[in-house]
C-alpha atoms as a PDB file:
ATOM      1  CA  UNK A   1      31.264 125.613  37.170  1.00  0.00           C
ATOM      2  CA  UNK A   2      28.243 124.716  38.976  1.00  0.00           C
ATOM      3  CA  UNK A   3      27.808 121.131  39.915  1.00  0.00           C
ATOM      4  CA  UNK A   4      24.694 120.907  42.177  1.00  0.00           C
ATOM      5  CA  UNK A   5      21.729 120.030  40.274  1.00  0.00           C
ATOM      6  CA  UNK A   6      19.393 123.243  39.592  1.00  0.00           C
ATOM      7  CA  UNK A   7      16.040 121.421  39.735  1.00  0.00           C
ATOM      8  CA  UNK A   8      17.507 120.682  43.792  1.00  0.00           C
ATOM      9  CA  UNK A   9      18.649 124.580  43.505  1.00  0.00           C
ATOM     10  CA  UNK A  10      15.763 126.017  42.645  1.00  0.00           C
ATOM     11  CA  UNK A  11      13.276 123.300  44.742  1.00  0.00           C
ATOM     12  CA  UNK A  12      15.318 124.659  47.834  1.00  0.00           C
ATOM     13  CA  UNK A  13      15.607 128.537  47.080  1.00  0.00           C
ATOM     14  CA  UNK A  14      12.911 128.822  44.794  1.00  0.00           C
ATOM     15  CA  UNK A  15       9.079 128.257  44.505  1.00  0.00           C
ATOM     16  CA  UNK A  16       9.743 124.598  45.621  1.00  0.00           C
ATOM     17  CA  UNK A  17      10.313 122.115  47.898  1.00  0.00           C
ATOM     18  CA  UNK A  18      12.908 119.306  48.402  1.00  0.00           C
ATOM     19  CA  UNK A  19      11.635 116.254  50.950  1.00  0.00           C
ATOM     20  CA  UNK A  20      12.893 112.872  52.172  1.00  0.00           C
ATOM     21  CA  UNK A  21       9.652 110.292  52.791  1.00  0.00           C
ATOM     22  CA  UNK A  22      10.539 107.932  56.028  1.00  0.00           C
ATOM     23  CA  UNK A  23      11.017 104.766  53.639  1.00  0.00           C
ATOM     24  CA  UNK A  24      13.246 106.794  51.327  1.00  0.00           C
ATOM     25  CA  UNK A  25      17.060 107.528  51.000  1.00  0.00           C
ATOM     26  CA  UNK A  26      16.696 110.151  48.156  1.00  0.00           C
ATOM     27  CA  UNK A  27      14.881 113.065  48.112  1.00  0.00           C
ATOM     28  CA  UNK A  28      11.940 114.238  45.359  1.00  0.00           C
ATOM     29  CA  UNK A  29      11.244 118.183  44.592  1.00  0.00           C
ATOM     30  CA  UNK A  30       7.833 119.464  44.129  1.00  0.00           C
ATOM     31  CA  UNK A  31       6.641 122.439  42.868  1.00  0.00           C
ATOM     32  CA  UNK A  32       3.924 124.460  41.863  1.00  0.00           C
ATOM     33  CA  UNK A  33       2.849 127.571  39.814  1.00  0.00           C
ATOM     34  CA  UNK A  34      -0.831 129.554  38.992  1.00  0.00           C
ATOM     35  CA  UNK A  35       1.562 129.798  35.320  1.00  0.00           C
ATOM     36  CA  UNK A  36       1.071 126.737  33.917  1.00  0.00           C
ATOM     37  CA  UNK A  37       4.242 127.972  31.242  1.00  0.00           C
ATOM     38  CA  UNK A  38       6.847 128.543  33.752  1.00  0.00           C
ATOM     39  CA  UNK A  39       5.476 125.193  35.614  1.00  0.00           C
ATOM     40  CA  UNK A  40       5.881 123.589  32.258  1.00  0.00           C
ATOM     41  CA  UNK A  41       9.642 125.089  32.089  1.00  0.00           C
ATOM     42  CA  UNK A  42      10.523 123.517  35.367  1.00  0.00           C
ATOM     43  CA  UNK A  43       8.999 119.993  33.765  1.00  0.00           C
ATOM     44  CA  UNK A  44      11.577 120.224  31.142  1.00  0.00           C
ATOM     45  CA  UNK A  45      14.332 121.154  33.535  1.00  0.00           C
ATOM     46  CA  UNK A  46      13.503 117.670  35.508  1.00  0.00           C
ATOM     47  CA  UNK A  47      13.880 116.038  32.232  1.00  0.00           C
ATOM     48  CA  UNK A  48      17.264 117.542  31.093  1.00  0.00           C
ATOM     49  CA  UNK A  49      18.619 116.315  34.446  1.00  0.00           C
ATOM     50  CA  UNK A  50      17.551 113.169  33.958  1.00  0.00           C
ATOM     51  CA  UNK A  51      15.049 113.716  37.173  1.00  0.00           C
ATOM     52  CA  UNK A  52      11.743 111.586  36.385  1.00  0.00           C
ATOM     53  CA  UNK A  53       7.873 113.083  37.578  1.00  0.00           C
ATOM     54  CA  UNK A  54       5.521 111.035  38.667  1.00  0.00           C
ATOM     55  CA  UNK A  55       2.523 112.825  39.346  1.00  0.00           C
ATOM     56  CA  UNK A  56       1.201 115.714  37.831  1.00  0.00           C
ATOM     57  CA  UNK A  57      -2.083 117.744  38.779  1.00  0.00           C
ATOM     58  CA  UNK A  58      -3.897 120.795  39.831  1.00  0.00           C
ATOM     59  CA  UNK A  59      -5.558 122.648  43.139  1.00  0.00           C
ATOM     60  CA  UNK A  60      -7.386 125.751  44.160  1.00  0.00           C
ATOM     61  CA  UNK A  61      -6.082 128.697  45.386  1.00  0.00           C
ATOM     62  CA  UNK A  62      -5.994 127.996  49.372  1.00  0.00           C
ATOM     63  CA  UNK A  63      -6.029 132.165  49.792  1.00  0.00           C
ATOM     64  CA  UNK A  64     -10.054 131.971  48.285  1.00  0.00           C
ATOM     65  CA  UNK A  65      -8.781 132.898  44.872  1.00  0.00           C
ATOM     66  CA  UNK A  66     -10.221 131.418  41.377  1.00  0.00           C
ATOM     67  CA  UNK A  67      -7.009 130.702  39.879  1.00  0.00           C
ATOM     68  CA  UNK A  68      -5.666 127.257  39.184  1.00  0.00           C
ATOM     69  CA  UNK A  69      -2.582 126.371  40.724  1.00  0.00           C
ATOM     70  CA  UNK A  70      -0.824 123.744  38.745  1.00  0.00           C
ATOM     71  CA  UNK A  71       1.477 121.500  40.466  1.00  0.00           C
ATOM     72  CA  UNK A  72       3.843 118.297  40.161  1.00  0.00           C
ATOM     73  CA  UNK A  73       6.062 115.920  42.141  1.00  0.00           C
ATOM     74  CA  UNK A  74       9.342 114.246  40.937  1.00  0.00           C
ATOM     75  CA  UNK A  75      10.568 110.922  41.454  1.00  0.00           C
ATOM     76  CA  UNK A  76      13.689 110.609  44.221  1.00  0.00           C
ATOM     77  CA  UNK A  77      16.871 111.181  42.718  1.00  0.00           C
ATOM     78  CA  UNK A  78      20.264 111.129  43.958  1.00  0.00           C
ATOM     79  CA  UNK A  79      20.975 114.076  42.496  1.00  0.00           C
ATOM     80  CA  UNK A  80      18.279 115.980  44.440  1.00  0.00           C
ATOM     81  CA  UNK A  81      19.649 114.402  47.684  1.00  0.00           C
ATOM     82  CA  UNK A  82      22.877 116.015  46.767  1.00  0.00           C
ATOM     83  CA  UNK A  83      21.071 119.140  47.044  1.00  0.00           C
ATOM     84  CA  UNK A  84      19.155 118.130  50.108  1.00  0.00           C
ATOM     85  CA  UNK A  85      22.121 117.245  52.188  1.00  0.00           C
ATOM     86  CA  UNK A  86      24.227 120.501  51.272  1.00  0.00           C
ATOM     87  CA  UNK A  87      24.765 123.039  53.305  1.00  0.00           C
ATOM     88  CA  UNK A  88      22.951 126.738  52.626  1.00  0.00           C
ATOM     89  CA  UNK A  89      26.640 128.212  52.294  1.00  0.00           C
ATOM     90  CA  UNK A  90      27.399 125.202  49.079  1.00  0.00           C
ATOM     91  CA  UNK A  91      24.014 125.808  47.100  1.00  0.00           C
ATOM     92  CA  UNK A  92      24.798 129.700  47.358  1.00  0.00           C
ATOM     93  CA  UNK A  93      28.301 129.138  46.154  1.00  0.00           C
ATOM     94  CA  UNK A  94      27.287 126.465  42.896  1.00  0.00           C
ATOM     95  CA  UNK A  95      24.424 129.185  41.574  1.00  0.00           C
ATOM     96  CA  UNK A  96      25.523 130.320  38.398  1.00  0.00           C
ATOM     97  CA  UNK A  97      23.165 133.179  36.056  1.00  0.00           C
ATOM     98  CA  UNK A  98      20.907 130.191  35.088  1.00  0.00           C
ATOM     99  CA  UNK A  99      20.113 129.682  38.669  1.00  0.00           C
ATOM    100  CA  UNK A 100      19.680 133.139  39.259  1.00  0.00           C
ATOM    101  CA  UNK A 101      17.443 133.888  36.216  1.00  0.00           C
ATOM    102  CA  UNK A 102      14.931 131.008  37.742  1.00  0.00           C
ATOM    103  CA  UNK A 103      15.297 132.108  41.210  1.00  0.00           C
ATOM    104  CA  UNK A 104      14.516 135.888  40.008  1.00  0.00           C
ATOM    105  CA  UNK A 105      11.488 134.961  38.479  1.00  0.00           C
ATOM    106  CA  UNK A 106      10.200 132.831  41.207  1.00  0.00           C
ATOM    107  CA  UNK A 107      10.868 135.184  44.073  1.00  0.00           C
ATOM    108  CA  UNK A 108      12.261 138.570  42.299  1.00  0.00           C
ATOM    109  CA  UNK A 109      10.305 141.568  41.510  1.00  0.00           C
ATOM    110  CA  UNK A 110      10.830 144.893  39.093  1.00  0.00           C
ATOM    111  CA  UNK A 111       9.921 148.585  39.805  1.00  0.00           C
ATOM    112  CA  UNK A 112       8.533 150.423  36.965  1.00  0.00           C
ATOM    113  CA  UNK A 113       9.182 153.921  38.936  1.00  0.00           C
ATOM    114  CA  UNK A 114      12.652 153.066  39.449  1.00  0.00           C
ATOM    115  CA  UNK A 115      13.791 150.488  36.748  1.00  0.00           C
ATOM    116  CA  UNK A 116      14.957 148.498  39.460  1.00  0.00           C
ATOM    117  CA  UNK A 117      15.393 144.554  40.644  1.00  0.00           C
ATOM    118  CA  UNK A 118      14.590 143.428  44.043  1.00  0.00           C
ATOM    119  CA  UNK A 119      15.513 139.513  44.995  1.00  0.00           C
ATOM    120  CA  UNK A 120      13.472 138.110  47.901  1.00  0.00           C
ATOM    121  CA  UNK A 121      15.341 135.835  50.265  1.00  0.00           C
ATOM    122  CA  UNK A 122      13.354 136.096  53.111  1.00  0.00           C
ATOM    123  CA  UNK A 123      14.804 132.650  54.856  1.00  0.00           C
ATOM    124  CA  UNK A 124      18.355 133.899  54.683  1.00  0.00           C
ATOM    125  CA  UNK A 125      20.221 135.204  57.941  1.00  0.00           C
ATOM    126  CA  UNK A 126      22.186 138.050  57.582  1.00  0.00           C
ATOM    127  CA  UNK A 127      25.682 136.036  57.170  1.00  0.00           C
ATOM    128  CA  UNK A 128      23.847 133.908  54.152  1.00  0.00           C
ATOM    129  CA  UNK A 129      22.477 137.411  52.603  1.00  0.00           C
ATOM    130  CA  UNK A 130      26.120 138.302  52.119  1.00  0.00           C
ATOM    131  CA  UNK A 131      27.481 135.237  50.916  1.00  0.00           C
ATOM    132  CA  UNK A 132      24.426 135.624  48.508  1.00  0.00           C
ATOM    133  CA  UNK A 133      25.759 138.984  47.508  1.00  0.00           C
ATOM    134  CA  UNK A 134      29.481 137.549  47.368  1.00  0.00           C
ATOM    135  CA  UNK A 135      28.339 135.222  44.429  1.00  0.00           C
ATOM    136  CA  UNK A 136      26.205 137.627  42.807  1.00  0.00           C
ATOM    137  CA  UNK A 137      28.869 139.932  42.746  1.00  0.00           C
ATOM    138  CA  UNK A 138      31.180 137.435  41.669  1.00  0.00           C
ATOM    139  CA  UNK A 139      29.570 136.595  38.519  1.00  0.00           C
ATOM    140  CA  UNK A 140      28.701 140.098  37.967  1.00  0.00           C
ATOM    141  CA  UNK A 141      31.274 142.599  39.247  1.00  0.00           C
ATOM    142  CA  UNK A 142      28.401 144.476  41.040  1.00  0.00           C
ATOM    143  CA  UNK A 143      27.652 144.004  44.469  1.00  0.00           C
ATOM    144  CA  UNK A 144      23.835 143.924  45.340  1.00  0.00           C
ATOM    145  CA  UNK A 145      21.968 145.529  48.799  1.00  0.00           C
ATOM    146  CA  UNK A 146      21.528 144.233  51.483  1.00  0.00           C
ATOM    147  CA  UNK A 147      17.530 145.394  52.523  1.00  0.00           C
ATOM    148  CA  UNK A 148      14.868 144.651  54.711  1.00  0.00           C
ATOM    149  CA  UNK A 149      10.796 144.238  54.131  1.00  0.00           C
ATOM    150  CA  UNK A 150       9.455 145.553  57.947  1.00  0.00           C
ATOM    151  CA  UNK A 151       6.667 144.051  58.214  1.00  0.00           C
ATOM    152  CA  UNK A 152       3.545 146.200  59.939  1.00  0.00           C
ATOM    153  CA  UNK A 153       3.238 143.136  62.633  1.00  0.00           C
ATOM    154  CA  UNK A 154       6.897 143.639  63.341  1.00  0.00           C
ATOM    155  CA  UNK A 155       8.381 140.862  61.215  1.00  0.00           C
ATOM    156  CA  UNK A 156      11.942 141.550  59.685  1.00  0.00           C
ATOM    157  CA  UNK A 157      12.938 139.984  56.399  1.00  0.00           C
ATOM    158  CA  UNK A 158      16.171 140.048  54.108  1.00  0.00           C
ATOM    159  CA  UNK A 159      15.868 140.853  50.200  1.00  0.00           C
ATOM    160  CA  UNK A 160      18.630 142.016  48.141  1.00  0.00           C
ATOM    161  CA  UNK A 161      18.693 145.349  45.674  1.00  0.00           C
ATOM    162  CA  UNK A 162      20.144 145.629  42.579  1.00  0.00           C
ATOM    163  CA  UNK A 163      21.322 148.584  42.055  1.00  0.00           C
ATOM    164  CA  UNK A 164      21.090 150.472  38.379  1.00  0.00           C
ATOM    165  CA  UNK A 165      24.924 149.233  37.588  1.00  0.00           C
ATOM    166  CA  UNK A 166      23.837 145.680  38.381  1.00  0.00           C
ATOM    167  CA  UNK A 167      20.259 145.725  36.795  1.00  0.00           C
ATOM    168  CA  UNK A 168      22.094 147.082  33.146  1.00  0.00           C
ATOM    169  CA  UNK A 169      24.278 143.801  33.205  1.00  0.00           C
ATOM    170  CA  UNK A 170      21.446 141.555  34.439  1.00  0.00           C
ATOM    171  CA  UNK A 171      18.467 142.631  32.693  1.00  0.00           C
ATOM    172  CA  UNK A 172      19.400 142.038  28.921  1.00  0.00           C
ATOM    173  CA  UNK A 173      20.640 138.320  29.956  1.00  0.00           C
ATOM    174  CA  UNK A 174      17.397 137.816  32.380  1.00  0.00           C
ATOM    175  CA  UNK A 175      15.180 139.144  29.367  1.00  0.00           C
ATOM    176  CA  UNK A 176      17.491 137.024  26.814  1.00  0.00           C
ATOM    177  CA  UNK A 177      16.651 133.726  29.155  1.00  0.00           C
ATOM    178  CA  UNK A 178      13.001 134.604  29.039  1.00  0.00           C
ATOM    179  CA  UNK A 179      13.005 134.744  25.624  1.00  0.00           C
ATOM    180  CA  UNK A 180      14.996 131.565  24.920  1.00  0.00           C
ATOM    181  CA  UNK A 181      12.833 129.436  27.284  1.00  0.00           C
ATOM    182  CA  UNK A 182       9.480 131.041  25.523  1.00  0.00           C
ATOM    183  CA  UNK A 183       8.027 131.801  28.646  1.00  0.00           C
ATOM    184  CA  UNK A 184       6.309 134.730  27.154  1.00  0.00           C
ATOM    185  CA  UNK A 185       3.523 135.086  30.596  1.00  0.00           C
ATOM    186  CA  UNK A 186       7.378 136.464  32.655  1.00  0.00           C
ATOM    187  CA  UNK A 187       8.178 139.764  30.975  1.00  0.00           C
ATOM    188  CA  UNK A 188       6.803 141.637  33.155  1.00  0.00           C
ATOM    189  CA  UNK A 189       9.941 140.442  35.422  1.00  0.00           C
ATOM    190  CA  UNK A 190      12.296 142.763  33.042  1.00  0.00           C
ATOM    191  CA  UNK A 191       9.704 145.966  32.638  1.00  0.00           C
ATOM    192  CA  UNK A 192       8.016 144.851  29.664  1.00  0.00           C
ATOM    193  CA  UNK A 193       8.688 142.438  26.258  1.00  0.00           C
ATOM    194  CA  UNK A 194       9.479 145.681  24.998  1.00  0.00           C
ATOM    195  CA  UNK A 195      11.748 147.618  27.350  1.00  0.00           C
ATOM    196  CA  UNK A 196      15.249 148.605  26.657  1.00  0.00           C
ATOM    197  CA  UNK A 197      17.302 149.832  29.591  1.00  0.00           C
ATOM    198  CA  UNK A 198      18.911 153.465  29.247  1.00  0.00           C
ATOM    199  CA  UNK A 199      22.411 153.156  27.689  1.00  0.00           C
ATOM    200  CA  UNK A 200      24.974 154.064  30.669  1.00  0.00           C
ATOM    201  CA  UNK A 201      25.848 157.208  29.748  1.00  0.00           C
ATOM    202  CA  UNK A 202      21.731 158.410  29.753  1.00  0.00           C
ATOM    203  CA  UNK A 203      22.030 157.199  33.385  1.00  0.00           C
ATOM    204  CA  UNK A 204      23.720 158.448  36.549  1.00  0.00           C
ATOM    205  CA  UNK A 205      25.482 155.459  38.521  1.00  0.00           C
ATOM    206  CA  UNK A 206      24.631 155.059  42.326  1.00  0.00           C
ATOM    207  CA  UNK A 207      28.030 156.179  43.338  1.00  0.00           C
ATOM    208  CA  UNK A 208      27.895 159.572  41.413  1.00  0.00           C
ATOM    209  CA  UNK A 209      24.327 159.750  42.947  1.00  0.00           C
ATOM    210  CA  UNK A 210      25.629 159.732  46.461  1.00  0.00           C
ATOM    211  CA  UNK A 211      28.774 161.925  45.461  1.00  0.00           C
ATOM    212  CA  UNK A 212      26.186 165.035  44.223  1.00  0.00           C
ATOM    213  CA  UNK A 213      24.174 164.529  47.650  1.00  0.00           C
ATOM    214  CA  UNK A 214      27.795 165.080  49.363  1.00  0.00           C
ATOM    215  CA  UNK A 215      28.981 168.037  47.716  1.00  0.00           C
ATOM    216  CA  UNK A 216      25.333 169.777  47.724  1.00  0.00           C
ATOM    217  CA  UNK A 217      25.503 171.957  50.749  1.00  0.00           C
ATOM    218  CA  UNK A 218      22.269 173.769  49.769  1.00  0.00           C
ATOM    219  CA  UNK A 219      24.221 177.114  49.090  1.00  0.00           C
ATOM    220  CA  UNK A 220      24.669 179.178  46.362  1.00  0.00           C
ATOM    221  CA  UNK A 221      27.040 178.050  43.626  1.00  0.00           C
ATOM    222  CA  UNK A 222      26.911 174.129  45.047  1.00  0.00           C
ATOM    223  CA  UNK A 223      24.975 173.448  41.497  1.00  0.00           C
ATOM    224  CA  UNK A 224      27.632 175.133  39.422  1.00  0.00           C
ATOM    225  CA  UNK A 225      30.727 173.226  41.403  1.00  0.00           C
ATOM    226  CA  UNK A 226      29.099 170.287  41.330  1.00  0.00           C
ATOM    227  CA  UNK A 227      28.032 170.474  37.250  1.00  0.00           C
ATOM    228  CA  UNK A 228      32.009 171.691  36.610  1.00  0.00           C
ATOM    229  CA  UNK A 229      33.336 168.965  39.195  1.00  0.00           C
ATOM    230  CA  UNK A 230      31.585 166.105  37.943  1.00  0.00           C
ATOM    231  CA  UNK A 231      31.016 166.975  34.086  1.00  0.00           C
ATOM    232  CA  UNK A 232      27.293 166.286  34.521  1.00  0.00           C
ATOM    233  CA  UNK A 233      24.576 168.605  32.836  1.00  0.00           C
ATOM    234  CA  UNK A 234      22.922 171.064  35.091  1.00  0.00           C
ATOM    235  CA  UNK A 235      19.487 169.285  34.670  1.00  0.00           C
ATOM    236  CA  UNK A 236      21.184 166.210  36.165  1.00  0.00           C
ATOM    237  CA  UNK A 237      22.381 167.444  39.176  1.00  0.00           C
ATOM    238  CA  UNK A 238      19.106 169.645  39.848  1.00  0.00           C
ATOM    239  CA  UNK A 239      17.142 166.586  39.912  1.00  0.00           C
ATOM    240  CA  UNK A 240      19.352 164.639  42.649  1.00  0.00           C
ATOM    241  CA  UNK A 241      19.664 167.443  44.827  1.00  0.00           C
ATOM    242  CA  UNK A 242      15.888 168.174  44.480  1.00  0.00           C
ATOM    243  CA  UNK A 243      15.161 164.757  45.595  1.00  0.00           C
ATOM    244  CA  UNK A 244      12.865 164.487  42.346  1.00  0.00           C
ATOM    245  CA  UNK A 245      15.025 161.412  40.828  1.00  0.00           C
ATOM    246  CA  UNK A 246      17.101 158.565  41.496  1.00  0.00           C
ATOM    247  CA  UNK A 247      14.844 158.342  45.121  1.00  0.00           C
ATOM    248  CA  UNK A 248      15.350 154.706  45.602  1.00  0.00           C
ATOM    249  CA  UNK A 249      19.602 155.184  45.719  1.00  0.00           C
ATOM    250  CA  UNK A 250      20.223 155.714  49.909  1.00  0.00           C
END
């Protein structure tokens, strides 16, 4: 059961920070958002933890964009200096599927092309990426991939896939969270209000995806094995070893 408080979880992974003024002891978060909803949500996080805000406000866009970006501070609270004194490796091991849903839509993306979930962690070394992937896969029996964004200037940064088998168990419950919390400006984090994930059976799983590219040899008859082999419909197969779908499974 997580124990850490997720207003310090999500100031430190998150769209947030987590500070310590010189004349303090405890720490305050801060955060801001150009959604003044999901800013809003974060508000009444603070308030179920008992976390008090003190100043609330807004700023330009410091890229030269006309947007609002709406923005507030908390009050120090020892429960945010809990946070603030923790190691990386103890906030990744306290996130539970609440703290993932918040981090996903502060820092995750989806792929229309694919129907898949990417999770930005671009501060995390590769040892904290797979203790990332430990408790993800933990609270979801999938394991996620490990990535990385190459930049054009040469920069290297981590981000995590979710594969389909992961994205069918997270999606409904991301989408069910969104829902809940009214935040009706974030489905476009889950494909749409209105999308509905293929049922399992529609849908080829990454493993069987990687087990056609094996056995395809390119030679006559490798279509017909394969369809007998794996009890999957000709059309199926053709598309994998075609290279027309499932592109983003490596």
């Amino acid at each position: 059961m997580a124990r850490l408080s997720k207003t310090g979880k999500n100031a430190r992974l998150g769209d947030g920070v987590l500070t310590v003024g010189k004349s303090n002891v405890n720490a305050r978060s801060g955060f801001m958002s150009t959604d003044k909803s999901w800013l809003n949500f974060k508000l009444r996080l603070c308030e179920h933890e008992g976390i008090k805000v003190t100043s609330k406000g807004t700023q330009k866009s410091g890229y030269g964009g006309t947007k609002t970006i709406y923005k507030f501070t908390s009050r120090v609270n020892e429960r945010l200096t809990e946070v603030y004194n923790a190691s990386i490796d103890e906030v990744i091991s306290d996130l539970d599927k609440v703290d993932l849903f918040i981090w996903f839509i502060d820092d995750g993306s989806w792929h229309k092309t694919s129907n898949t979930i990417h999770l930005y962690c671009n501060m995390f070394d590769d040892r904290e990426v797979s203790l990332l992937s430990d408790q993800i896969e933990e609270l979801y029996k999938v394991r996620p991939t490990k990535r990385i964004d190459r930049k054009k200037d040469g920069r290297q940064f981590n981000y995590l896939y979710f594969p389909r088998d992961l994205v069918r168990l997270f999606h409904p419950e991301a989408k069910e969270f969104i829902e809940a919390n009214h935040l009706e400006s974030m489905y476009y984090k889950v494909g749409g209000k209105y999308y509905e994930d293929k049922p399992p059976r529609e849908q080829l799983s990454d493993d069987t995806v990687r087990t056609i590219r094996r056995l395809y040899k390119g030679k006559r008859g490798d279509i017909k094995f394969i369809v007998k082999r794996l009890e999957i419909s000709r059309d199926k197969v053709k598309g994998v070893t075609s290279g027309q779908t499932y592109k983003s499974v490596f």
